[in-house]
C-alpha atoms as a PDB file:
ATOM      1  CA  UNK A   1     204.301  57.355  87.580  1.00  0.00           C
ATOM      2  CA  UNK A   2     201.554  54.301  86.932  1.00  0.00           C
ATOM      3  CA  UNK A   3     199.054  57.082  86.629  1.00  0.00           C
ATOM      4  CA  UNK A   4     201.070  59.193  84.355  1.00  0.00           C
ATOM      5  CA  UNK A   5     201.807  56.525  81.977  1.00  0.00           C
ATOM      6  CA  UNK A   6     198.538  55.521  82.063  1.00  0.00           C
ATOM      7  CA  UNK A   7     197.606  58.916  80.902  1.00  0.00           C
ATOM      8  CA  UNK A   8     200.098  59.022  78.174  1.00  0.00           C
ATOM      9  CA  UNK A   9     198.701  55.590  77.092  1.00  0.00           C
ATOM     10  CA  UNK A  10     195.127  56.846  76.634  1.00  0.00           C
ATOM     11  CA  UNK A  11     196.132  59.922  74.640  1.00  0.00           C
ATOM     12  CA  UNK A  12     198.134  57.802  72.130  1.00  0.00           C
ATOM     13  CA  UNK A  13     196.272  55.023  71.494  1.00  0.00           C
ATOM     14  CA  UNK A  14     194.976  55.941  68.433  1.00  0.00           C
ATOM     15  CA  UNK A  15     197.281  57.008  65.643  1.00  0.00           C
ATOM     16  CA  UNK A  16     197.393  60.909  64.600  1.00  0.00           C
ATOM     17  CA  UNK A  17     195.294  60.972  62.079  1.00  0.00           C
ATOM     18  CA  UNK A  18     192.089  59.425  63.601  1.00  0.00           C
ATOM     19  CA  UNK A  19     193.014  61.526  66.930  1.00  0.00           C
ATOM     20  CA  UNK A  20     193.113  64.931  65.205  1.00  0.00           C
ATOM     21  CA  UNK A  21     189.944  63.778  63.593  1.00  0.00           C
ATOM     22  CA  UNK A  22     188.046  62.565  67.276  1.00  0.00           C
ATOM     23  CA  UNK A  23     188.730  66.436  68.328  1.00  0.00           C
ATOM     24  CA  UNK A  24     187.278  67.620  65.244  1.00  0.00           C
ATOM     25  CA  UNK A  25     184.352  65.949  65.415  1.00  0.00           C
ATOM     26  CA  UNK A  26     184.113  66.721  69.508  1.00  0.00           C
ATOM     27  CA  UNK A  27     184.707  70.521  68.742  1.00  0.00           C
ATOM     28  CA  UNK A  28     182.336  70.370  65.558  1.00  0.00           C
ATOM     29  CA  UNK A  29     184.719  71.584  63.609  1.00  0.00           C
ATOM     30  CA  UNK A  30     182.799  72.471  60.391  1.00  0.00           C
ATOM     31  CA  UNK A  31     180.596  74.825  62.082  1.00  0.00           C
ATOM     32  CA  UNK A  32     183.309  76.831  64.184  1.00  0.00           C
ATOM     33  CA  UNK A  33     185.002  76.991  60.915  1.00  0.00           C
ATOM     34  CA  UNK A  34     181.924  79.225  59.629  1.00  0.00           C
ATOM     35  CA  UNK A  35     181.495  80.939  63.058  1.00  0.00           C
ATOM     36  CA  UNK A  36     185.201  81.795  62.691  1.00  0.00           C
ATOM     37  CA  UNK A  37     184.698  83.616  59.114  1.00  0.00           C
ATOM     38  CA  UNK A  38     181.302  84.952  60.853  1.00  0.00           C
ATOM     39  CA  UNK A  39     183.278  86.789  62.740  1.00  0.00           C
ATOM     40  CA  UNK A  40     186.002  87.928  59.910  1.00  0.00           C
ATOM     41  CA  UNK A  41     183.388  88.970  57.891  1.00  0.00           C
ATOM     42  CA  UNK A  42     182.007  91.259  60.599  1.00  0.00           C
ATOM     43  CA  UNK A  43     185.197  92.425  61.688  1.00  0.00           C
ATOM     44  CA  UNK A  44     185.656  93.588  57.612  1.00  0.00           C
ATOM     45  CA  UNK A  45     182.686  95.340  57.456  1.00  0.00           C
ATOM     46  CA  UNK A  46     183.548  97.122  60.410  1.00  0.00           C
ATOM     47  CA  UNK A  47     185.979  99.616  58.326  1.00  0.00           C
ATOM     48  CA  UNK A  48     189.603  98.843  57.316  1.00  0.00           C
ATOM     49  CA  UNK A  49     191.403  96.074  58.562  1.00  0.00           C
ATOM     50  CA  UNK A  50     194.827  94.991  59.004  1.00  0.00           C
ATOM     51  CA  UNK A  51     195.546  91.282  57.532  1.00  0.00           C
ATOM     52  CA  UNK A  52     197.661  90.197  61.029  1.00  0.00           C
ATOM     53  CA  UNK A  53     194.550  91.867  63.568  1.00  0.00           C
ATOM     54  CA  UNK A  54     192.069  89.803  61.215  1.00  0.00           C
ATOM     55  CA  UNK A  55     193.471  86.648  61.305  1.00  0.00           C
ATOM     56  CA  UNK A  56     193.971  86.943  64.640  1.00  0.00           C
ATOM     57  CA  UNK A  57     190.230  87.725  64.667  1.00  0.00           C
ATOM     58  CA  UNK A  58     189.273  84.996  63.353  1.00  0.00           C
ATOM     59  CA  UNK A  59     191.428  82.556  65.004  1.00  0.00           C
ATOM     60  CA  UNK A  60     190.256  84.089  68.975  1.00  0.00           C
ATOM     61  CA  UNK A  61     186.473  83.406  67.651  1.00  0.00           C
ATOM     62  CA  UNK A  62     187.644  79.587  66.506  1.00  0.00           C
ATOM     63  CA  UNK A  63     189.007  79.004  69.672  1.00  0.00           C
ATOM     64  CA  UNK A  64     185.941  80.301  70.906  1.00  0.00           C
ATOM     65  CA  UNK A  65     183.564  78.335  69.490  1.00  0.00           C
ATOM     66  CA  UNK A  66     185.595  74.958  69.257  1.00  0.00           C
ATOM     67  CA  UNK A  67     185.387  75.443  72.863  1.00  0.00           C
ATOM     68  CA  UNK A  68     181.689  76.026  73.361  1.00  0.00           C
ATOM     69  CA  UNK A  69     181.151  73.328  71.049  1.00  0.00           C
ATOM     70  CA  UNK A  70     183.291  70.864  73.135  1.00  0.00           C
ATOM     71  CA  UNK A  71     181.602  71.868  76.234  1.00  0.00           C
ATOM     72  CA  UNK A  72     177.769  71.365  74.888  1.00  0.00           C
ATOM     73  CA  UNK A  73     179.222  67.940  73.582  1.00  0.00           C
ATOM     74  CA  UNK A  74     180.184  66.997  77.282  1.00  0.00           C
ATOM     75  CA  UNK A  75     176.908  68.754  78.240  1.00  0.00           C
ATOM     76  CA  UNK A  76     174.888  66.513  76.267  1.00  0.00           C
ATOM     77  CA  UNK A  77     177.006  62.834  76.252  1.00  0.00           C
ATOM     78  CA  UNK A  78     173.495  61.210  77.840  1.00  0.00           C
ATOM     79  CA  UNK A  79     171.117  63.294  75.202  1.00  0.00           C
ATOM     80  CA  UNK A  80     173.480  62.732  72.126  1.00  0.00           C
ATOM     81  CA  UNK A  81     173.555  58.590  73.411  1.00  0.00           C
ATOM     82  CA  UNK A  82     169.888  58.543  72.970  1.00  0.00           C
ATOM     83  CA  UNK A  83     169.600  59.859  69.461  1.00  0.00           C
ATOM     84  CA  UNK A  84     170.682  58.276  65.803  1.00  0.00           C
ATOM     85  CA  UNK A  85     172.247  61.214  64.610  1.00  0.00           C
ATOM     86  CA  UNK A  86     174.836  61.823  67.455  1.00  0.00           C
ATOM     87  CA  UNK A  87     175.183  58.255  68.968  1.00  0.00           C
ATOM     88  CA  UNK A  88     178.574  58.322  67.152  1.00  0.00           C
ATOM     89  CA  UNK A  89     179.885  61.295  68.395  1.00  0.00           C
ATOM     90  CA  UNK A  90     183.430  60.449  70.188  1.00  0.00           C
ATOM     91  CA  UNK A  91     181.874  61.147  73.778  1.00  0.00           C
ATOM     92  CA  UNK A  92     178.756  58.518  73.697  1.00  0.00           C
ATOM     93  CA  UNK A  93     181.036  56.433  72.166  1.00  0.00           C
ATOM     94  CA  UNK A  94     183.633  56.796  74.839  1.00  0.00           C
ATOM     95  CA  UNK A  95     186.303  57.347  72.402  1.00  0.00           C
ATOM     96  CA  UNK A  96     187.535  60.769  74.247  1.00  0.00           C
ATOM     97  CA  UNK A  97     187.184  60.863  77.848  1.00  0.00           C
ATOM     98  CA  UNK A  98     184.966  63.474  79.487  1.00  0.00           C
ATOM     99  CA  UNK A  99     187.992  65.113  81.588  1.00  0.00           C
ATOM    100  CA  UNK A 100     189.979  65.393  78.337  1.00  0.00           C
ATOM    101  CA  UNK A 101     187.243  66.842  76.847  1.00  0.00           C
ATOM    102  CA  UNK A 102     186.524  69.372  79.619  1.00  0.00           C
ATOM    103  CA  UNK A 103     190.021  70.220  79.975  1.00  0.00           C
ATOM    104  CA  UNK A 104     190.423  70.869  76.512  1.00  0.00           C
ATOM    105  CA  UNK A 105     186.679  72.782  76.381  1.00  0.00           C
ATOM    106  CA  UNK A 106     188.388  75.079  79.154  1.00  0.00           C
ATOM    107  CA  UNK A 107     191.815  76.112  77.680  1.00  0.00           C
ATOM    108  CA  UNK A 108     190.308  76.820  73.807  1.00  0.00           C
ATOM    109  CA  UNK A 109     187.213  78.994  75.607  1.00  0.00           C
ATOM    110  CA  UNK A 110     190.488  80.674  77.942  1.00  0.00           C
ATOM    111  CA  UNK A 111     192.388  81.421  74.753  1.00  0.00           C
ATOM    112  CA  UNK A 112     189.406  82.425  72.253  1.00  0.00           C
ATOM    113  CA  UNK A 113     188.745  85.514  74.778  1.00  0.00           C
ATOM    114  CA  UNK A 114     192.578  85.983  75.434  1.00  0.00           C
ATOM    115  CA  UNK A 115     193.497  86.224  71.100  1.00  0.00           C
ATOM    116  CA  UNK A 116     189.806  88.361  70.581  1.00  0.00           C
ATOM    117  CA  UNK A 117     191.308  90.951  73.118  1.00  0.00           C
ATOM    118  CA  UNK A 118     194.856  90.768  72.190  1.00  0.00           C
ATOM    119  CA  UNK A 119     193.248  91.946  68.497  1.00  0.00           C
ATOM    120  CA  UNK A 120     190.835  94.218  69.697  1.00  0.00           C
ATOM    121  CA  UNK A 121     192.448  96.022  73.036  1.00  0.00           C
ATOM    122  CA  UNK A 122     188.352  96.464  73.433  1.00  0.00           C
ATOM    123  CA  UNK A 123     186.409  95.556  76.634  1.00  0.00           C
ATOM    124  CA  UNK A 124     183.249  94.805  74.881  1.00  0.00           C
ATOM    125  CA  UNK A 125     184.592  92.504  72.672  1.00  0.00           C
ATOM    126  CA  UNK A 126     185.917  89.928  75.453  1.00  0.00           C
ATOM    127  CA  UNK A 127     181.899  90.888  77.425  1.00  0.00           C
ATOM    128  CA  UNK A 128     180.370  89.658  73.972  1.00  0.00           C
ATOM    129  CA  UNK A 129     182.545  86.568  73.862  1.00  0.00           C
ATOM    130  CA  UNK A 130     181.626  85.676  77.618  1.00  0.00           C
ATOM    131  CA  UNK A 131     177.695  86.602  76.743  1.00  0.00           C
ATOM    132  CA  UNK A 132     178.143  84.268  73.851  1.00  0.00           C
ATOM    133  CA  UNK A 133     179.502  81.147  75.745  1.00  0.00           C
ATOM    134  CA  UNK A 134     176.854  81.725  78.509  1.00  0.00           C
ATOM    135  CA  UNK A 135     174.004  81.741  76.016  1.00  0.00           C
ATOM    136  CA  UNK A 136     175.180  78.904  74.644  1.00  0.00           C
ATOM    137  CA  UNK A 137     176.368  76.702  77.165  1.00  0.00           C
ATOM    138  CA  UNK A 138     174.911  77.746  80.274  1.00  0.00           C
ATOM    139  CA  UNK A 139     171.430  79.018  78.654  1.00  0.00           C
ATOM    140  CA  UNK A 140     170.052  77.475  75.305  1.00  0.00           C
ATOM    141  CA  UNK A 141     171.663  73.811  76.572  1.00  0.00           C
ATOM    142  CA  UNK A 142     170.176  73.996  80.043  1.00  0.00           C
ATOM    143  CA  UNK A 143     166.882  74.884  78.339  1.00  0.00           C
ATOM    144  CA  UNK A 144     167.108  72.973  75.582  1.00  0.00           C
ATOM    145  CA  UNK A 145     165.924  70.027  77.167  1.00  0.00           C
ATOM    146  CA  UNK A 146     162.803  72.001  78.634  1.00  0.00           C
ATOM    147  CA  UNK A 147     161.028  73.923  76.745  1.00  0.00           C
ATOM    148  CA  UNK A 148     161.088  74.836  72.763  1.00  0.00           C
ATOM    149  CA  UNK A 149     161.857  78.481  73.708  1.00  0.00           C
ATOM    150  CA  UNK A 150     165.650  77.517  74.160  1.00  0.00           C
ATOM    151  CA  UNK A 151     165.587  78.624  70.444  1.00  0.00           C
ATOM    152  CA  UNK A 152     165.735  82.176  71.174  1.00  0.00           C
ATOM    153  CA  UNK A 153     168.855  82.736  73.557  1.00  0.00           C
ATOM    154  CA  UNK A 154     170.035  79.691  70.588  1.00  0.00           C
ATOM    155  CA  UNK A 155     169.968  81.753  67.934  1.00  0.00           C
ATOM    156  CA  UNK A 156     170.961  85.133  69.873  1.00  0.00           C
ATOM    157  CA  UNK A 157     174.713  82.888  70.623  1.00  0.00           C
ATOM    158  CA  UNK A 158     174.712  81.994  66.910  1.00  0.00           C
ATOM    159  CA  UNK A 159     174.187  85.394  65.710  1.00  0.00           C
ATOM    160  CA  UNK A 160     176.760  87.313  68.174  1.00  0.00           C
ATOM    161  CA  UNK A 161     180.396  85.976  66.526  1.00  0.00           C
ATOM    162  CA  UNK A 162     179.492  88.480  63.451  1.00  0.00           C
ATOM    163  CA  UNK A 163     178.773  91.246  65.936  1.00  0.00           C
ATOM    164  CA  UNK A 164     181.841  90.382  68.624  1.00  0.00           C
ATOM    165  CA  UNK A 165     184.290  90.583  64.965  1.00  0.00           C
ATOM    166  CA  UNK A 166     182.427  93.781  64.130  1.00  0.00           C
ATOM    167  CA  UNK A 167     183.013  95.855  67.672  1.00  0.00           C
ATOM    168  CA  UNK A 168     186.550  93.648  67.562  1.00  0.00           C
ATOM    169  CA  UNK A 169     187.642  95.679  64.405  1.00  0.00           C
ATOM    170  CA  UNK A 170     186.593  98.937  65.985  1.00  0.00           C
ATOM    171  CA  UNK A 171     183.136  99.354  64.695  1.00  0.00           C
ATOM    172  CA  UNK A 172     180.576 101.032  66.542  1.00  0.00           C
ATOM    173  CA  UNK A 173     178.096  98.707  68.627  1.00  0.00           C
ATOM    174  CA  UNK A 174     175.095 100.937  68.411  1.00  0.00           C
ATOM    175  CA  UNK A 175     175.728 101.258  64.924  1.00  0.00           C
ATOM    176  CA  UNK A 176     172.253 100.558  63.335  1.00  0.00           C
ATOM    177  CA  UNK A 177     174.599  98.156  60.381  1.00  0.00           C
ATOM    178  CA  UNK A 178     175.163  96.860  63.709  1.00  0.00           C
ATOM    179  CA  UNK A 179     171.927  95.730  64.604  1.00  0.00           C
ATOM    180  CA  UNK A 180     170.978  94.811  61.280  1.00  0.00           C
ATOM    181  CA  UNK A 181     173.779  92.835  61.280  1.00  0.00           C
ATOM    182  CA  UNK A 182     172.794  90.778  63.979  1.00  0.00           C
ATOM    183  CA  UNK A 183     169.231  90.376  63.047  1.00  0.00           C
ATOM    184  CA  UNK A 184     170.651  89.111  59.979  1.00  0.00           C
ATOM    185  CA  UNK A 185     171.794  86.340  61.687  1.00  0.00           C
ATOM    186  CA  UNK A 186     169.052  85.473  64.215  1.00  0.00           C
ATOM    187  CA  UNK A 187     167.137  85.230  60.970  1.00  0.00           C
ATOM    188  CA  UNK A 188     169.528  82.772  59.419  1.00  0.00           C
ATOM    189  CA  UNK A 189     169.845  80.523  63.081  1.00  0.00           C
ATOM    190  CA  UNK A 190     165.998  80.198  63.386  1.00  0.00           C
ATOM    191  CA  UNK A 191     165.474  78.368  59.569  1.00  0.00           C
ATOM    192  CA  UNK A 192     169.180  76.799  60.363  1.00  0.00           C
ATOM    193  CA  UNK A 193     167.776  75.236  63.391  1.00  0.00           C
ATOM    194  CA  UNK A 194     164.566  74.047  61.780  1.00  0.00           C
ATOM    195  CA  UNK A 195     166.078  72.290  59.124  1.00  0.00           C
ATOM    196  CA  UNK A 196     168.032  70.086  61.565  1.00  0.00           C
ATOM    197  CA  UNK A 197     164.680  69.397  63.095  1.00  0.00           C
ATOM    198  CA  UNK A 198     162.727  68.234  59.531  1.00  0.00           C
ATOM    199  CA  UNK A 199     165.824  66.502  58.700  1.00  0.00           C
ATOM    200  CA  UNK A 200     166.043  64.262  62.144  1.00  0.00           C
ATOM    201  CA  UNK A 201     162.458  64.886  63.414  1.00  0.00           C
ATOM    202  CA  UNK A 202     162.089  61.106  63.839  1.00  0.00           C
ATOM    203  CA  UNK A 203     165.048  61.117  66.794  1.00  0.00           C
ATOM    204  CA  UNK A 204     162.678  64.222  68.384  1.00  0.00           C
ATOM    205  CA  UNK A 205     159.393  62.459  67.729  1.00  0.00           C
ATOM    206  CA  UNK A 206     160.889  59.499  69.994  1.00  0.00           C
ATOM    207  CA  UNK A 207     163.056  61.462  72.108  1.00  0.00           C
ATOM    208  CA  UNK A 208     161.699  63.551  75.640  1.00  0.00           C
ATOM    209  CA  UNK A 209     162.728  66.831  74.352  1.00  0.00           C
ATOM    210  CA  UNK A 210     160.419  69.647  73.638  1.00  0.00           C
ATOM    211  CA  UNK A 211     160.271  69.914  70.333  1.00  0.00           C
ATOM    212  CA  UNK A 212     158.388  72.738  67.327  1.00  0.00           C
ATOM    213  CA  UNK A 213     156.946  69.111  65.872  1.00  0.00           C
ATOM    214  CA  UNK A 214     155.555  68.324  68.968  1.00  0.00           C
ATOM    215  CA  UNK A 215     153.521  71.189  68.277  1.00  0.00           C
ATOM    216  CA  UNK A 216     153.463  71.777  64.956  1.00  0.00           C
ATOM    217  CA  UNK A 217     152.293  70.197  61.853  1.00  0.00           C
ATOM    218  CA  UNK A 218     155.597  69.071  59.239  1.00  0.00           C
ATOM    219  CA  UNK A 219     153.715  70.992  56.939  1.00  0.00           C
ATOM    220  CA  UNK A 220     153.250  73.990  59.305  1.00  0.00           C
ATOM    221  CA  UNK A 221     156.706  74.042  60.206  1.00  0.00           C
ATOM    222  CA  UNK A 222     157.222  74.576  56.145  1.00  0.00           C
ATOM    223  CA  UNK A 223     155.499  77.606  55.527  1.00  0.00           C
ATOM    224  CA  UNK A 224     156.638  78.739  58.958  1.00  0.00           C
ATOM    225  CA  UNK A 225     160.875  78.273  57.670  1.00  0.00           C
ATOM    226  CA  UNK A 226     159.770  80.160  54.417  1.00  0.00           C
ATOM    227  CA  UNK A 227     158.239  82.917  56.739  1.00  0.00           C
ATOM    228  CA  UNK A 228     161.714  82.916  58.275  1.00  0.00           C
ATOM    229  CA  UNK A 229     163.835  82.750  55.076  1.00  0.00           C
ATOM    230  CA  UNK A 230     161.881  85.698  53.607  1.00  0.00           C
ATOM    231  CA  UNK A 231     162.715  87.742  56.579  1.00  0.00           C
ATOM    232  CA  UNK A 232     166.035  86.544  56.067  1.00  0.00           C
ATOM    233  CA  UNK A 233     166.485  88.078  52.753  1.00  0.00           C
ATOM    234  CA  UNK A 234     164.416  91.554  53.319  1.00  0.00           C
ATOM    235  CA  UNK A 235     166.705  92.344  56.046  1.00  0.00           C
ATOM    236  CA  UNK A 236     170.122  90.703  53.965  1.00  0.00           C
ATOM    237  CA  UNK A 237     169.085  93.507  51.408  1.00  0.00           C
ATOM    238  CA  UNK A 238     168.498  96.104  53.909  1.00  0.00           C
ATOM    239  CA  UNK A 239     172.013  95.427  55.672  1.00  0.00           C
ATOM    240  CA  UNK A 240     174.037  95.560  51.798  1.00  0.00           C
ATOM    241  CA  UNK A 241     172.007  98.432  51.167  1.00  0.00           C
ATOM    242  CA  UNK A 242     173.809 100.331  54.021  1.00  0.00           C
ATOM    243  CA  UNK A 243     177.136  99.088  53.988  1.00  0.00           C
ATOM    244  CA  UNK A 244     179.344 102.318  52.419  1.00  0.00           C
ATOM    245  CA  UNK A 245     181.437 101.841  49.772  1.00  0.00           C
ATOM    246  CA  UNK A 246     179.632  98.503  48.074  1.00  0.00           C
ATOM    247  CA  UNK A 247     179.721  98.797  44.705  1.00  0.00           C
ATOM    248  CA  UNK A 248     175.906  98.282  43.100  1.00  0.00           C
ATOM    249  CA  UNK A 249     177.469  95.395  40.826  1.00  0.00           C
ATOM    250  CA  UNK A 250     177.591  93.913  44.020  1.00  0.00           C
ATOM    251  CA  UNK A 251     174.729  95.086  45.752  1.00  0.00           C
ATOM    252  CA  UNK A 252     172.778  93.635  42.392  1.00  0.00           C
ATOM    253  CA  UNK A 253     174.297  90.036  42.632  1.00  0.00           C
ATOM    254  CA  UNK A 254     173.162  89.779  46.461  1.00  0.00           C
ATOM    255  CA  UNK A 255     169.775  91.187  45.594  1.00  0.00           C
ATOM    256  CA  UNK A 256     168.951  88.818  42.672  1.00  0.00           C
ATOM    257  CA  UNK A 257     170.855  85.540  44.297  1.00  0.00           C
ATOM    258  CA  UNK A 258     168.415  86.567  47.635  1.00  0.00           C
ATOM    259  CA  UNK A 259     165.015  86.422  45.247  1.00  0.00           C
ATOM    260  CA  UNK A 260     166.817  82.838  43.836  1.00  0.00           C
ATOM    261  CA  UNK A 261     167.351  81.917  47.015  1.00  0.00           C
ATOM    262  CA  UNK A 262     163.207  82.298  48.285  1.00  0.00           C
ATOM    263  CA  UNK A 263     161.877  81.014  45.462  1.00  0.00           C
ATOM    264  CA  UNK A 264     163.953  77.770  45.313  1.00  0.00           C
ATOM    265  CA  UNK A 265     163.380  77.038  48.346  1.00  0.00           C
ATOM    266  CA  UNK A 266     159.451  77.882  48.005  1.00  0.00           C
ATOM    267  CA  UNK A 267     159.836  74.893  44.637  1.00  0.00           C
ATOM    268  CA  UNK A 268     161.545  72.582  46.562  1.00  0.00           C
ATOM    269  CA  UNK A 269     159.266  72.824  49.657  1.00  0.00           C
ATOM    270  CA  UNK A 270     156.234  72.725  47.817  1.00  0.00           C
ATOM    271  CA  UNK A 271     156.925  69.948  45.732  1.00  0.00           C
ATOM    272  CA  UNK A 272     154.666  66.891  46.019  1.00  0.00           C
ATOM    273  CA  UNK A 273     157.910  64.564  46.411  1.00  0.00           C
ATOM    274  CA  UNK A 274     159.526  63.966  49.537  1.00  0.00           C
ATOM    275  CA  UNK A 275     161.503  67.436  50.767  1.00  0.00           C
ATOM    276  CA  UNK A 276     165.083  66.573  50.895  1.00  0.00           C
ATOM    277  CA  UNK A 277     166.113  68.527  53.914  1.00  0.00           C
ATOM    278  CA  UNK A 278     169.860  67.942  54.188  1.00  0.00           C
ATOM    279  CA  UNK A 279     169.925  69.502  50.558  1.00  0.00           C
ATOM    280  CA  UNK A 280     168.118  72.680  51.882  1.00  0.00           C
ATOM    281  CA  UNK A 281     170.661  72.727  54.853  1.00  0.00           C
ATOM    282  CA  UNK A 282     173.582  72.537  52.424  1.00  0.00           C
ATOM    283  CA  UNK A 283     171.915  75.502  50.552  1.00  0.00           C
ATOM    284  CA  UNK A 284     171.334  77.960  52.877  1.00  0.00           C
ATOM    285  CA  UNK A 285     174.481  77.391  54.642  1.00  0.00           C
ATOM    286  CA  UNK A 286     176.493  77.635  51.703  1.00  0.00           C
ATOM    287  CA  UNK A 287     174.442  81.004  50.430  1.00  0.00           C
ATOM    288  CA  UNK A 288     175.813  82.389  53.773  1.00  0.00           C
ATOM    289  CA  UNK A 289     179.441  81.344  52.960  1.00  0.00           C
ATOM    290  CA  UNK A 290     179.088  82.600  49.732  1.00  0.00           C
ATOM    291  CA  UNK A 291     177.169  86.409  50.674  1.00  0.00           C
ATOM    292  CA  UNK A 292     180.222  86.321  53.211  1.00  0.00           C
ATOM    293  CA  UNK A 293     182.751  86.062  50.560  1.00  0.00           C
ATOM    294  CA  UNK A 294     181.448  88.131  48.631  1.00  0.00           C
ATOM    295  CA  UNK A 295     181.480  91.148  50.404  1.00  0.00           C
ATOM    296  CA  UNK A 296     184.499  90.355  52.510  1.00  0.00           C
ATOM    297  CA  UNK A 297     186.335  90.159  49.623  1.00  0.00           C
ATOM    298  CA  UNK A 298     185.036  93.302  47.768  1.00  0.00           C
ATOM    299  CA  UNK A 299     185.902  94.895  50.702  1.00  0.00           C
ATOM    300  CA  UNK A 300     189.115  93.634  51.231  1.00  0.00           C
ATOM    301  CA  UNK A 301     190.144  94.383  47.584  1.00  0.00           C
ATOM    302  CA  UNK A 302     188.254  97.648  47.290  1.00  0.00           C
ATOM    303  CA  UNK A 303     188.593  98.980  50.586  1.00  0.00           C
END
C-alpha cells in the first residue's frame, strides 16, 4: 500500500495543467502534431477517404510518434543534460520519472500500430510503422552519437508517416507518387535537420557528438541547405504535377510559392547580417503545413 500511495503521490504532485504540459513537452508534442497531419495528408492523396478512417489515421500515427518521441527522450536523458537547448526537458530535469516515461513510451507506440491497422485492415501499414520506430529509436539514436551518417536512416523515419498514411488509405506502395512522395520528404528532413544544427551549433561545437560543423565550414553548410532546399522544390513540383485531379489554380500557387520559397531563403542566407536560423526553421516548416493544407483540402473538397 506504502508503495502504491507513493506512486499516486508522484503522479499528482503537480497540478493538471503543468502535468499535461510535462507530457507534451516529453512526447514533443508540436512535431507529432505535424507528423500526425503528415500522415493525413498522405492518406488523402492516396484516393478518397472516409472522414472517421482519416481521423483515425491520423490519430494511430500521433500515438505513434508521441511514442517514439518519448522513447528517444529517455534514450537521450544524459545527451539532452549536457546541452543548453534540452537541459530543460522534463527528463534531465527529473520532473517525469524514467519508468513513467517508458511505460507511457510503450503503451502510445502499442496503440499507434493497433488504431493505423484498425483504419487500414493492411499489413504493410503496421510493417511501415514498426520500420519507422526502429529507424528512429533503435537506428538514427544509437548512431547519432557516432557518426554524422545517423542523418540518413534520420530522415528516412521522418519521411515514412506520409508514406505509412498513403498505403493506410489504400494507395499503392510502388506507386511512383509514392516514391516521390517520400523523397519529398527526405528532402525536407535533411535542410530540417541542418537548421537545428546552425541554430544550436555552439551546444555541438562543445558537445562529443559527430557533428556536419565538425566538418564543415558555417558557410559551407549554407550553400549545402540551399542545395537541399532546391531539390526540395524540383521534386515538390514534380510530385503536384502527378497528383490526378489537382486543379492547375492549384498546381500554379505551389509552383510560384516553391520559386518564393528558394529565393528567400537564398536573400536571407546571403545577407551580410547575422542569419537568423530559428526564422528559417519557422519558414520551411510552416511552407510544409501550408503545401499540406493546401492540397489536402482541395482534395477533400474537390474529391
Amino acid at each position: 500500500m506504502r508503495v502504491r500511495l507513493s506512486f499516486i503521490q508522484r503522479i499528482i504532485r503537480f497540478p493538471i495543467g503543468n502535468r499535461v504540459l510535462l507530457w507534451c513537452q516529453l512526447v514533443k508534442m508540436p512535431v507529432c502534431l505535424l507528423v500526425a497531419f503528415s500522415a493525413v495528408f498522405g492518406s488523402a492523396l492516396a484516393g478518397q477517404l472516409e472522414g472517421k478512417t482519416g481521423l483515425l489515421i491520423g490519430l494511430g500515427m500521433l500515438f505513434l510518434a508521441c511514442g517514439g518521441a518519448a522513447m528517444n527522450s529517455l534514450q537521450e536523458i544524459d545527451l539532452d543534460a549536457s546541452m543548453a537547448r534540452t537541459q530543460d526537458r522534463p527528463l534531465p530535469k527529473g520532473r517525469i520519472e524514467a519508468g513513467q516515461a517508458l511505460v507511457l513510451a510503450l503503451l502510445l507506440i502499442s496503440a499507434g500500430i493497433i488504431i493505423l491497422y484498425q483504419a487500414s485492415h493492411q499489413k504493410i501499414t503496421v510493417v511501415l510503422a514498426l520500420t519507422a520506430v526502429i529507424l528512429y529509436n533503435l537506428v538514427y539514436t544509437n548512431l547519432k552519437t557516432r557518426t554524422v551518417v545517423a542523418i540518413i536512416p534520420g530522415a528516412v523515419s521522418g519521411a515514412l508517416p506520409p508514406y505509412i498514411g498513403w498505403t493506410a488509405a489504400g494507395g499503392d506502395p510502388f506507386a511512383t507518387s509514392a516514391v516521390c512522395l517520400v523523397s519529398l520528404f527526405i528532402l525536407w528532413q535533411i535542410p530540417h535537420s541542418l537548421l537545428i544544427l546552425l541554430r544550436h551549433q555552439c551546444d555541438y561545437l562543445r558537445n562529443d557528438i559527430p557533428s556536419l560543423l565538425k566538418i564543415f565550414s558555417e558557410a559551407t553548410l549554407k550553400r549545402l541547405f540551399l542545395v537541399w532546399i532546391a531539390a526540395f522544390c524540383i521534386v515538390l513540383l514534380l510530385f503536384t504535377g502527378m497528383i490526378s485531379g489537382l486543379a492547375i489554380g492549384v498546381k500554379v500557387v505551389v509552383w510560384i510559392s516553391a520559386f518564393i520559397l528558394f529565393i528567400v531563403f537564398c536573400f536571407q542566407l546571403s545577407c551580410k547580417n547575422k542569419t537568423d536560423y530559428y526564422f528559417l526553421f519557422i519558414q520551411l516548416n510552416c511552407y510544409l503545413l501550408f503545401v499540406m493544407a493546401l492540397l489536402v483540402g482541395h482534395k477533400l473538397y474537390f474529391g
